[in-house]
PDB file of N, CA and C in Angstrom:
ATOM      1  N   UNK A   1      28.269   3.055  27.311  1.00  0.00           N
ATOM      2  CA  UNK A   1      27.548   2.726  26.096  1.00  0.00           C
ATOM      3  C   UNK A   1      28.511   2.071  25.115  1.00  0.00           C
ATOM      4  N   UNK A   2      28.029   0.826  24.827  1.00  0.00           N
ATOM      5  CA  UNK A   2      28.752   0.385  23.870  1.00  0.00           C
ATOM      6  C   UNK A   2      28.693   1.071  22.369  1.00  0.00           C
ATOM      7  N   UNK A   3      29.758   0.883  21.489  1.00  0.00           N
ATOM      8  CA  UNK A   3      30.070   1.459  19.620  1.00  0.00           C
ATOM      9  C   UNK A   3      28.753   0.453  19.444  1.00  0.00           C
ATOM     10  N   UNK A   4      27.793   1.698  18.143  1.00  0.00           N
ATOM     11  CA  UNK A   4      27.100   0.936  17.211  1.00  0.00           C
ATOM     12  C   UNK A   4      27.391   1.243  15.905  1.00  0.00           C
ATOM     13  N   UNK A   5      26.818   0.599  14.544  1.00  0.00           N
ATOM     14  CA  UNK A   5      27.145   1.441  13.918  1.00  0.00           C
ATOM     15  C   UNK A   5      26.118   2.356  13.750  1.00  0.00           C
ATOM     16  N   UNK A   6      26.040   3.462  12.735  1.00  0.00           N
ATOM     17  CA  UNK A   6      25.262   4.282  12.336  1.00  0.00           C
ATOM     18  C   UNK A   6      24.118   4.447  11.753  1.00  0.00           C
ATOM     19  N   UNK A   7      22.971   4.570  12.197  1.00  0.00           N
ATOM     20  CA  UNK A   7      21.383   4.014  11.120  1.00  0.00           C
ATOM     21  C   UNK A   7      21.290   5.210  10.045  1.00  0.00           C
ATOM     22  N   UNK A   8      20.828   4.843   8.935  1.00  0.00           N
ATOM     23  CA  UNK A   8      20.624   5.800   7.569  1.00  0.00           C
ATOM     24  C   UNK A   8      19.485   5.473   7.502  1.00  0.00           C
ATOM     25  N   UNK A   9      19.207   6.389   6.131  1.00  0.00           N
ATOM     26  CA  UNK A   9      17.666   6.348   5.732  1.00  0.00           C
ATOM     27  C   UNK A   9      17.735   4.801   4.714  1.00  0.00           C
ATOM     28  N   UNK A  10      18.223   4.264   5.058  1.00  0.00           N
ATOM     29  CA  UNK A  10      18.048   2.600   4.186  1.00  0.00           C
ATOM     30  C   UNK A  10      18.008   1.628   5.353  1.00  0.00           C
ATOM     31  N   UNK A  11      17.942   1.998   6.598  1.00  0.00           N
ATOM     32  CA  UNK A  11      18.124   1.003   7.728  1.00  0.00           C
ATOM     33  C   UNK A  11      16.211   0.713   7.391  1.00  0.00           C
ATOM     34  N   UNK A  12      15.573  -0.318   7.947  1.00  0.00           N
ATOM     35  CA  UNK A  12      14.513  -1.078   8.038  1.00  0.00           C
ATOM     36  C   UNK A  12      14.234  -1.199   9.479  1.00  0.00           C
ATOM     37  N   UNK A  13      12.919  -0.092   9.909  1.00  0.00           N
ATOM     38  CA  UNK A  13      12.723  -0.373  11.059  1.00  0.00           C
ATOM     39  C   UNK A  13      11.076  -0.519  10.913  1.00  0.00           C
ATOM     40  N   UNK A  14      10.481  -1.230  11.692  1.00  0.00           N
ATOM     41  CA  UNK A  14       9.743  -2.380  11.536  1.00  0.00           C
ATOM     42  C   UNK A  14       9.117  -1.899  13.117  1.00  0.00           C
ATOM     43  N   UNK A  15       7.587  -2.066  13.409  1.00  0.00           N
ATOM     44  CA  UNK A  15       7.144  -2.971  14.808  1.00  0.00           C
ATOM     45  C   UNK A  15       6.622  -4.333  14.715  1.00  0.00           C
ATOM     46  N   UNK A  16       6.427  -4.820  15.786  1.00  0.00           N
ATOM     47  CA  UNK A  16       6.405  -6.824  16.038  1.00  0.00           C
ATOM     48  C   UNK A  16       4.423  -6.773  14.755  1.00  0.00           C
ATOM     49  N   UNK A  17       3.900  -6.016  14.390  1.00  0.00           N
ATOM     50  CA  UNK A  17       2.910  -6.018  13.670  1.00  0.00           C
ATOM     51  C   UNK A  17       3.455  -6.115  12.070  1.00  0.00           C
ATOM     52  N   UNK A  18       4.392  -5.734  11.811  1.00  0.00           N
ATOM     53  CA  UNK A  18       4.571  -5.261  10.558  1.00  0.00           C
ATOM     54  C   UNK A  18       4.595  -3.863   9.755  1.00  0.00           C
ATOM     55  N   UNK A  19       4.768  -3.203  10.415  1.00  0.00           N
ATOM     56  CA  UNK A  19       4.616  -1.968  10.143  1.00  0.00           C
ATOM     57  C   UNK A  19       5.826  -1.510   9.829  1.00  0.00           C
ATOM     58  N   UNK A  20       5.912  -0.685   9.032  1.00  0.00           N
ATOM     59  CA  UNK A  20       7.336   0.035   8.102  1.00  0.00           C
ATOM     60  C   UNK A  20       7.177   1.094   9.292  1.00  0.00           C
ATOM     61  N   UNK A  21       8.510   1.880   9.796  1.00  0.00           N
ATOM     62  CA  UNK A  21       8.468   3.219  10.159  1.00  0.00           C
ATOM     63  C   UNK A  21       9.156   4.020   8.927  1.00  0.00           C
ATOM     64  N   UNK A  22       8.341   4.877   8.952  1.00  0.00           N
ATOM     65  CA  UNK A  22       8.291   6.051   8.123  1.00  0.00           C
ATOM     66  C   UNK A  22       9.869   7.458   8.535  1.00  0.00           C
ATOM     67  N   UNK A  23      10.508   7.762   8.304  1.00  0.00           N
ATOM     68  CA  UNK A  23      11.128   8.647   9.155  1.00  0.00           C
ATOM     69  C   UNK A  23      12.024   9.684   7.857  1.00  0.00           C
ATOM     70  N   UNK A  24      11.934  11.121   8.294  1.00  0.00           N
ATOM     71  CA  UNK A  24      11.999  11.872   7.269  1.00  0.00           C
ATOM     72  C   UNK A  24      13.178  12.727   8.211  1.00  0.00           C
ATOM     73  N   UNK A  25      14.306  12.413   7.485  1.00  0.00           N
ATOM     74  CA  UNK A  25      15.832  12.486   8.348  1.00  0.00           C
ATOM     75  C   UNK A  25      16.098  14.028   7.762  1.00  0.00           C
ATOM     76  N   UNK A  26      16.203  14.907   9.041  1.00  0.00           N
ATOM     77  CA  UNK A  26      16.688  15.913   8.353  1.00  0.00           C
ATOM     78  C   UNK A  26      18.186  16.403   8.172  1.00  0.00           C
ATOM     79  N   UNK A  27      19.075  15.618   8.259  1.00  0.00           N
ATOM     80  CA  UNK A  27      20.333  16.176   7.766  1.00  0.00           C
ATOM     81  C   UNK A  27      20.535  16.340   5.969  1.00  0.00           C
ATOM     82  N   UNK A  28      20.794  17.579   5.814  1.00  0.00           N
ATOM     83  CA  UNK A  28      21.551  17.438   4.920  1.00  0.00           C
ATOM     84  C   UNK A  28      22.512  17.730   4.197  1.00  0.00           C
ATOM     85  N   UNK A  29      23.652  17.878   5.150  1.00  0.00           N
ATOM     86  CA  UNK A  29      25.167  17.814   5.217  1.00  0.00           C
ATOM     87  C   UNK A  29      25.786  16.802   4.877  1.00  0.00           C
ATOM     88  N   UNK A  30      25.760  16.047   5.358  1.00  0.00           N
ATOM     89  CA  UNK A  30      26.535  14.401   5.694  1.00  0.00           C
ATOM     90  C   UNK A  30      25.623  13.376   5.270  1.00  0.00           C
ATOM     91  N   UNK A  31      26.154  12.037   4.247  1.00  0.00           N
ATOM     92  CA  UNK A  31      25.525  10.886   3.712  1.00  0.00           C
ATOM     93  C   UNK A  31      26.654   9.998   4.394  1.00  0.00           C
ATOM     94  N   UNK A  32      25.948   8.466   4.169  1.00  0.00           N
ATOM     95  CA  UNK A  32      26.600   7.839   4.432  1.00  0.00           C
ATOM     96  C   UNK A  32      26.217   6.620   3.329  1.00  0.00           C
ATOM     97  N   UNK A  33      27.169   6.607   2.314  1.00  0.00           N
ATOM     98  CA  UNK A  33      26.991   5.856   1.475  1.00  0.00           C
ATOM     99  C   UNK A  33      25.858   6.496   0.250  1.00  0.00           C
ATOM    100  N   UNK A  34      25.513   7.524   0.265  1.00  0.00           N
ATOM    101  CA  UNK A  34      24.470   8.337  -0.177  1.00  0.00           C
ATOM    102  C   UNK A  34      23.358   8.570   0.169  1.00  0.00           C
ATOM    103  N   UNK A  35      22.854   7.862   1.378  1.00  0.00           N
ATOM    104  CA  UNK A  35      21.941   8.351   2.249  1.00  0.00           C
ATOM    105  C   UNK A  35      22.255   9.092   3.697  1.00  0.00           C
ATOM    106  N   UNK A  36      21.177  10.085   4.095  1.00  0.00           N
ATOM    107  CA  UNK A  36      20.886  10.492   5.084  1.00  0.00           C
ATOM    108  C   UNK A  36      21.600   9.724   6.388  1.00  0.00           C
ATOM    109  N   UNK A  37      22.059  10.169   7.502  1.00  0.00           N
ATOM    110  CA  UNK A  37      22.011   9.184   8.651  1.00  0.00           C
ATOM    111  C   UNK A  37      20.744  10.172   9.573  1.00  0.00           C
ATOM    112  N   UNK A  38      20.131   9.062  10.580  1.00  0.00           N
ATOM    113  CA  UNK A  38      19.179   9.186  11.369  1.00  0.00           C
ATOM    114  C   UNK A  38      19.431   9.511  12.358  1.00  0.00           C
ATOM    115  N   UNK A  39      19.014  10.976  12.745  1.00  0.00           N
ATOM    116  CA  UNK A  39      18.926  11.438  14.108  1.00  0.00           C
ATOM    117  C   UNK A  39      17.680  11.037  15.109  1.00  0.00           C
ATOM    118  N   UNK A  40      18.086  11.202  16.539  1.00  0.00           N
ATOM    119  CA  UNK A  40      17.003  10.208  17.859  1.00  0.00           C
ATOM    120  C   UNK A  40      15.723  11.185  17.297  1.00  0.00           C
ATOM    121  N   UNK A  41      15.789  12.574  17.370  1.00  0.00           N
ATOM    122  CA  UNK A  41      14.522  13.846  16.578  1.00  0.00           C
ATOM    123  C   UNK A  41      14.064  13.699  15.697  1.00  0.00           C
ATOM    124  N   UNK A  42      14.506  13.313  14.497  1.00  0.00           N
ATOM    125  CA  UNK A  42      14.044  12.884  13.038  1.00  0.00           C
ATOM    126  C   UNK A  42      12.438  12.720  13.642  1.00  0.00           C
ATOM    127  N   UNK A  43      11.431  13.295  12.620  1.00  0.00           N
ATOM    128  CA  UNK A  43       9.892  13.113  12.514  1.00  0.00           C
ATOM    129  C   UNK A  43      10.141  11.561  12.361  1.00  0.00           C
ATOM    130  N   UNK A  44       8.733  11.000  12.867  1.00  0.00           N
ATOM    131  CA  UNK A  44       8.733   9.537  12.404  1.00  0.00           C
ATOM    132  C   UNK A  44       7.234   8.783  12.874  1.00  0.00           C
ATOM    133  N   UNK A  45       6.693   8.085  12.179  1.00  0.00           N
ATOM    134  CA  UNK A  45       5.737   7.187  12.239  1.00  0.00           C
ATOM    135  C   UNK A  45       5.342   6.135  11.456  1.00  0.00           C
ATOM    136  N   UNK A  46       4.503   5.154  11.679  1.00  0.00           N
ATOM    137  CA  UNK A  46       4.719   3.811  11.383  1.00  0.00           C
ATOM    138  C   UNK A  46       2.931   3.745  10.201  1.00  0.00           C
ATOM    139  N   UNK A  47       3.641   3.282   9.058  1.00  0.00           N
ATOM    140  CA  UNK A  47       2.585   2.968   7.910  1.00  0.00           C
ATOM    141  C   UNK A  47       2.396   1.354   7.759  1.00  0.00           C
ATOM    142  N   UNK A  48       1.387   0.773   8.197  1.00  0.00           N
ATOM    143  CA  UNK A  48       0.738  -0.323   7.494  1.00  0.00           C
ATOM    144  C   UNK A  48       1.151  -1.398   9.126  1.00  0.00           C
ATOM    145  N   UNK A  49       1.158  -0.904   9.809  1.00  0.00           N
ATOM    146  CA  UNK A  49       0.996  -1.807  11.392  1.00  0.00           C
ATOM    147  C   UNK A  49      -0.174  -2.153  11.242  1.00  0.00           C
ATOM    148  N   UNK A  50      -0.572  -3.740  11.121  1.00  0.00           N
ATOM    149  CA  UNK A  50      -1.855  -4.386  11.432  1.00  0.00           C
ATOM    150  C   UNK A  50      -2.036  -4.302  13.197  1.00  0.00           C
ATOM    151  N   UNK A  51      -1.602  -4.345  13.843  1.00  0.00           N
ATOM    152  CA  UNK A  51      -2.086  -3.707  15.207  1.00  0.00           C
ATOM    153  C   UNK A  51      -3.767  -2.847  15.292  1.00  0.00           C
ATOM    154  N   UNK A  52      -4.695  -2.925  16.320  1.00  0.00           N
ATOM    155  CA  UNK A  52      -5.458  -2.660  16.522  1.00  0.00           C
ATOM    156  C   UNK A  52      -5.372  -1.902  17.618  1.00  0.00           C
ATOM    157  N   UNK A  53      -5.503  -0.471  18.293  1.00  0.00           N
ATOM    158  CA  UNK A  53      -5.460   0.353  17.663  1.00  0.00           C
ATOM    159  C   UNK A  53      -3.586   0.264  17.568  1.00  0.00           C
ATOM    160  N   UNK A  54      -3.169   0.953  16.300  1.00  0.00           N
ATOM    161  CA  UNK A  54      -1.855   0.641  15.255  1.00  0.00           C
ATOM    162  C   UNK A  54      -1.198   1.330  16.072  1.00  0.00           C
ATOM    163  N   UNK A  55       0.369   0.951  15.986  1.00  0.00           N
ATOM    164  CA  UNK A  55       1.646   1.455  16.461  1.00  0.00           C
ATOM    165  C   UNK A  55       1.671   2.942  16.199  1.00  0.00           C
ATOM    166  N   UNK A  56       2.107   4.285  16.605  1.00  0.00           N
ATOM    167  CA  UNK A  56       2.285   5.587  16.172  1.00  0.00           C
ATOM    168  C   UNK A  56       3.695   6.000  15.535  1.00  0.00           C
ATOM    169  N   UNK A  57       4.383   5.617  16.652  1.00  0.00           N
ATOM    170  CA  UNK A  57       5.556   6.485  16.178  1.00  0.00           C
ATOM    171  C   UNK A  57       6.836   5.846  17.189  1.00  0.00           C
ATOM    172  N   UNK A  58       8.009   6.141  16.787  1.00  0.00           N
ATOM    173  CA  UNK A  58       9.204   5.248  17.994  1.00  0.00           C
ATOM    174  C   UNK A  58       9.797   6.479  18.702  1.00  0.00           C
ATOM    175  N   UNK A  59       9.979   6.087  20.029  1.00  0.00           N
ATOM    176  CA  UNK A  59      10.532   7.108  20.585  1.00  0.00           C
ATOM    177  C   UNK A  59      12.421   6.906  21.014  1.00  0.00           C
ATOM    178  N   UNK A  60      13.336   7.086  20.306  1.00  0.00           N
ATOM    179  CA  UNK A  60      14.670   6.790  20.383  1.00  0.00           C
ATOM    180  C   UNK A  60      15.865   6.870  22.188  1.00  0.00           C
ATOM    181  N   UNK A  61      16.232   5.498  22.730  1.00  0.00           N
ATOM    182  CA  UNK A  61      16.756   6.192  23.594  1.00  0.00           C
ATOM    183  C   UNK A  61      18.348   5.175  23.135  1.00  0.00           C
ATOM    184  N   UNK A  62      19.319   5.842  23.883  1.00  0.00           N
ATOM    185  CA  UNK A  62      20.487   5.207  23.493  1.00  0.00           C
ATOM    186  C   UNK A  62      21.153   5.722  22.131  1.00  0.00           C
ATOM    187  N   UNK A  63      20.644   6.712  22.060  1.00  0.00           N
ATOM    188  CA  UNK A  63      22.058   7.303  21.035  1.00  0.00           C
ATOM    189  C   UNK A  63      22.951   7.544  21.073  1.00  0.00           C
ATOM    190  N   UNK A  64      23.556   8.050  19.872  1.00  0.00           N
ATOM    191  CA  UNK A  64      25.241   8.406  20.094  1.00  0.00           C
ATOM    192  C   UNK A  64      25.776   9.828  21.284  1.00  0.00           C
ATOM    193  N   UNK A  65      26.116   9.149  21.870  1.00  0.00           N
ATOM    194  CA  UNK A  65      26.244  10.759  22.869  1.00  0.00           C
ATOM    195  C   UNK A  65      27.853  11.284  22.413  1.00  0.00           C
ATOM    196  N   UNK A  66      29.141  10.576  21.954  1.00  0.00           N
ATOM    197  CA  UNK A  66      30.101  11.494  21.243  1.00  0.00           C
ATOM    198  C   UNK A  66      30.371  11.950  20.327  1.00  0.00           C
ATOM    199  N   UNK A  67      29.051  11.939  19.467  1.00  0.00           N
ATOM    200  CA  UNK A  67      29.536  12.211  17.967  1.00  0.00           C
ATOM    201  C   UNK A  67      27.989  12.738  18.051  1.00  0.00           C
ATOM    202  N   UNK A  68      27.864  14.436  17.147  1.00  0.00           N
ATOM    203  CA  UNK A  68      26.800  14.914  16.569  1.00  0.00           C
ATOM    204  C   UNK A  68      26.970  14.893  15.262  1.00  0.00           C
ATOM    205  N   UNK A  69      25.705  14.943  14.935  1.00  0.00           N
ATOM    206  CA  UNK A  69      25.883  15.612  13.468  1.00  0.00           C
ATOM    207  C   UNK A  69      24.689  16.768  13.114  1.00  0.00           C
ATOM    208  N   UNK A  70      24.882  17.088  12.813  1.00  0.00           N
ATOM    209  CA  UNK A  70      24.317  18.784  12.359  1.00  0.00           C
ATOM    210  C   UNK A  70      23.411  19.476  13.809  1.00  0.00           C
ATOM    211  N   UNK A  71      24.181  18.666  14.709  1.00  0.00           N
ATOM    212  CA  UNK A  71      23.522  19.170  16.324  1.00  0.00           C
ATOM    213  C   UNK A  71      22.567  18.226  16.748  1.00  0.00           C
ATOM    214  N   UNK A  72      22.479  16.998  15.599  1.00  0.00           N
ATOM    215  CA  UNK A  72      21.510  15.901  16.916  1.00  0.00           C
ATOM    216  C   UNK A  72      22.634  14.513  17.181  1.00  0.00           C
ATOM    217  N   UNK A  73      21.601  13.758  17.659  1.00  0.00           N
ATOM    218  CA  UNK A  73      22.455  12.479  18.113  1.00  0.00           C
ATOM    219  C   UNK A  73      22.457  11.501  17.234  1.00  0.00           C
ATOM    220  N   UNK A  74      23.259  11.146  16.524  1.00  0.00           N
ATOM    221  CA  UNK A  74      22.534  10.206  15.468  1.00  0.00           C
ATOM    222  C   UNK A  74      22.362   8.484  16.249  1.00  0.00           C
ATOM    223  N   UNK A  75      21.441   7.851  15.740  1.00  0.00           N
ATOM    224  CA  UNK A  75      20.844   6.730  15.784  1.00  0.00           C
ATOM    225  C   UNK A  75      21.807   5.873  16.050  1.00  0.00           C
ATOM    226  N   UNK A  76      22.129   4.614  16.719  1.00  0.00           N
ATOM    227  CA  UNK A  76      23.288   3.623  16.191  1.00  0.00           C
ATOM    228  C   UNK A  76      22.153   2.149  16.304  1.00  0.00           C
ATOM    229  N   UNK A  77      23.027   1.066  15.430  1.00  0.00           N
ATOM    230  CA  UNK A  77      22.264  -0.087  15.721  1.00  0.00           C
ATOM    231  C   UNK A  77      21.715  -0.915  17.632  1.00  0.00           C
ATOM    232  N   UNK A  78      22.766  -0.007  18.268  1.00  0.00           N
ATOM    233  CA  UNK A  78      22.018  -0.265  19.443  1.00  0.00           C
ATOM    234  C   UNK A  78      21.054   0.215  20.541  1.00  0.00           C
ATOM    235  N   UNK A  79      20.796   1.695  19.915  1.00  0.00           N
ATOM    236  CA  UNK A  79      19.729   2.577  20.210  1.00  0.00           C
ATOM    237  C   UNK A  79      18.608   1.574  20.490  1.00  0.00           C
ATOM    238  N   UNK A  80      17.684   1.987  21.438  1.00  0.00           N
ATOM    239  CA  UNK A  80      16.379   1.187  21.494  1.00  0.00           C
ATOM    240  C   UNK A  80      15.284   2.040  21.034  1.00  0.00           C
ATOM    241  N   UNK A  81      14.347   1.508  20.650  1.00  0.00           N
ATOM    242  CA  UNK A  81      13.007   2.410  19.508  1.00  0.00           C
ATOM    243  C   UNK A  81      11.913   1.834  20.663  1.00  0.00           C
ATOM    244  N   UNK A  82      11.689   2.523  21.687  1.00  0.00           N
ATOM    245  CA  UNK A  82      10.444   1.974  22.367  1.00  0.00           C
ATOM    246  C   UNK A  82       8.925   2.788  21.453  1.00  0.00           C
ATOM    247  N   UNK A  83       7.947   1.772  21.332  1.00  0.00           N
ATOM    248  CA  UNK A  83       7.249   2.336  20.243  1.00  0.00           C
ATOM    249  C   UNK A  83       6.005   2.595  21.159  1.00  0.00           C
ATOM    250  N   UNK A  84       5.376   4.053  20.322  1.00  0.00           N
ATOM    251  CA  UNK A  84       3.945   4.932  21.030  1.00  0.00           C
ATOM    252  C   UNK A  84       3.211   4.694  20.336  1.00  0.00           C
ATOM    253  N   UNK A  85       1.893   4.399  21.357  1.00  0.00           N
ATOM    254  CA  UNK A  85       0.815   3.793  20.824  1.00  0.00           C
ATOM    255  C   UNK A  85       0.623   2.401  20.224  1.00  0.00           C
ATOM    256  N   UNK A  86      -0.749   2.059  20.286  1.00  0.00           N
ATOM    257  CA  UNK A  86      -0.565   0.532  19.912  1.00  0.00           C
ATOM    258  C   UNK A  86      -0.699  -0.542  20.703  1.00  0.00           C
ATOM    259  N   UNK A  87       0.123  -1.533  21.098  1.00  0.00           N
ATOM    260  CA  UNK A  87       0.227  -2.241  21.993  1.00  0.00           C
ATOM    261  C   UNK A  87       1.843  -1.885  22.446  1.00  0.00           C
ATOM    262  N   UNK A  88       2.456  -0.927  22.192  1.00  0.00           N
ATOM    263  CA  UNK A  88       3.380  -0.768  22.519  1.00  0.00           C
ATOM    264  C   UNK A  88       4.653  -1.547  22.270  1.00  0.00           C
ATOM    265  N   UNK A  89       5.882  -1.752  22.931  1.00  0.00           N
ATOM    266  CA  UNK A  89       7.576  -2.758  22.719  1.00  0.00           C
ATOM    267  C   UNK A  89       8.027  -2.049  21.977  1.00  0.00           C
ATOM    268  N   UNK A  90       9.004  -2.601  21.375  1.00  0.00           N
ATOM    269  CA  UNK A  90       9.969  -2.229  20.748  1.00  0.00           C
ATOM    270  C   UNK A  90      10.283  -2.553  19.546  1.00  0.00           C
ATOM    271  N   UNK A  91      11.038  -1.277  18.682  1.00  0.00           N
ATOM    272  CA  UNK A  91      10.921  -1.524  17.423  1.00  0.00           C
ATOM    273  C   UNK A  91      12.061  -2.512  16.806  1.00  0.00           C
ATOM    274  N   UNK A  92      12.180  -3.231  15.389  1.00  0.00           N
ATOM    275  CA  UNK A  92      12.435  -3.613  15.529  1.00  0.00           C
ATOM    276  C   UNK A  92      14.041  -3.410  13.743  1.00  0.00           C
ATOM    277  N   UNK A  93      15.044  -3.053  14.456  1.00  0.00           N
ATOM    278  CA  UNK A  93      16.097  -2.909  13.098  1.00  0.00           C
ATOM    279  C   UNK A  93      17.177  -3.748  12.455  1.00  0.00           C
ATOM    280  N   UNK A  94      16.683  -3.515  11.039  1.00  0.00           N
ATOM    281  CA  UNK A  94      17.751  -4.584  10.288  1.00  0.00           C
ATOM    282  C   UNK A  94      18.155  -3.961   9.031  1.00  0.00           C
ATOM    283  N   UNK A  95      19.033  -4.311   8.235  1.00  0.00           N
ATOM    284  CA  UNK A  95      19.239  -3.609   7.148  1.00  0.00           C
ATOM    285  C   UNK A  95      20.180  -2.423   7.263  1.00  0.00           C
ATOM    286  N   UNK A  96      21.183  -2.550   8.542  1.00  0.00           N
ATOM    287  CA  UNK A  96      21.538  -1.257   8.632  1.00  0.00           C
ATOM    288  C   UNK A  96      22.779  -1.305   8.016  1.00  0.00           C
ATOM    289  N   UNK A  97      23.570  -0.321   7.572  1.00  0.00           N
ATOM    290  CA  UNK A  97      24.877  -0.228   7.010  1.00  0.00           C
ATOM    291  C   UNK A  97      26.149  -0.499   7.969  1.00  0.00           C
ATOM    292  N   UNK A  98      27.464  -1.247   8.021  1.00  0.00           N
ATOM    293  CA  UNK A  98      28.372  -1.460   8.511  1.00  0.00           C
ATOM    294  C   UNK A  98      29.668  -1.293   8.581  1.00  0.00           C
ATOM    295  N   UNK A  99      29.892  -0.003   8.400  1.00  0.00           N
ATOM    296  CA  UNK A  99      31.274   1.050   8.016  1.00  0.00           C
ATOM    297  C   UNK A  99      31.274   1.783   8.678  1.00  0.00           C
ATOM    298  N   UNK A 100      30.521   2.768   8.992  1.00  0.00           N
ATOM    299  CA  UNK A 100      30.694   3.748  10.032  1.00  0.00           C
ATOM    300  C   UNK A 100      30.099   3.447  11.616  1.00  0.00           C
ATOM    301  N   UNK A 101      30.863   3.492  12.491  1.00  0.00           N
ATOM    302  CA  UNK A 101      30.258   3.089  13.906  1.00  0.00           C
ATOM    303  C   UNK A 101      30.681   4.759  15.042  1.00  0.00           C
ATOM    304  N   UNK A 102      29.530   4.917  16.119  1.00  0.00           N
ATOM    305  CA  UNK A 102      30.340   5.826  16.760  1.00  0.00           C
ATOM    306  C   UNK A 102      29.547   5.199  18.224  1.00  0.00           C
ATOM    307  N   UNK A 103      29.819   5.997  19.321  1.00  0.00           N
ATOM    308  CA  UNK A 103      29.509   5.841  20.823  1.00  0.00           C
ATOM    309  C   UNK A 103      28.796   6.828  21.305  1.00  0.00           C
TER     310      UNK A 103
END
């Protein structure tokens, strides 16, 4: 697995409809930059997908497997978000922060 860096609660994840994902990060030990970072578990679902029937929720694979934080895996920019429900693919991230990276 290649280094990504680290997704927070300011990263922008998106499906190919438009849809914001929603995701309610539960660490709260560790910020990064003053937000949250995102674990693969973190609750999560997608508000305002024009999709018919709409995107649900992303399911995380490719996380960090050497570095935990408060016992999950956190997120990196190269994690893949295959998305449930909907018409399905993949989600889609930008906006993420570029200082902290792990594997």
């Amino acid at each position: 697995m290649s280094a990504g860096y680290v997704l927070d609660a300011g990263t922008r994840i998106m499906c190919p409809h438009s849809g914001t994902l929603m995701v309610r990060p539960r660490v709260t030990r560790v910020a990064l930059d003053g937000r949250p970072p995102l674990l693969a578990d973190d609750p999560n679902a997608f508000a305002g997908c024009g999709a018919s029937p709409p995107c649900a929720r992303v399911q995380w694979s490719a996380a960090a497997l050497r570095v935990s934080i408060e016992g999950g895996q956190p997120l990196l920019s190269t994690s893949v978000g295959l998305i449930v429900g909907g018409s399905g693919g993949q989600a889609v991230v930008t906006g993420y922060q570029t200082r902290v990276t792990a594997r």
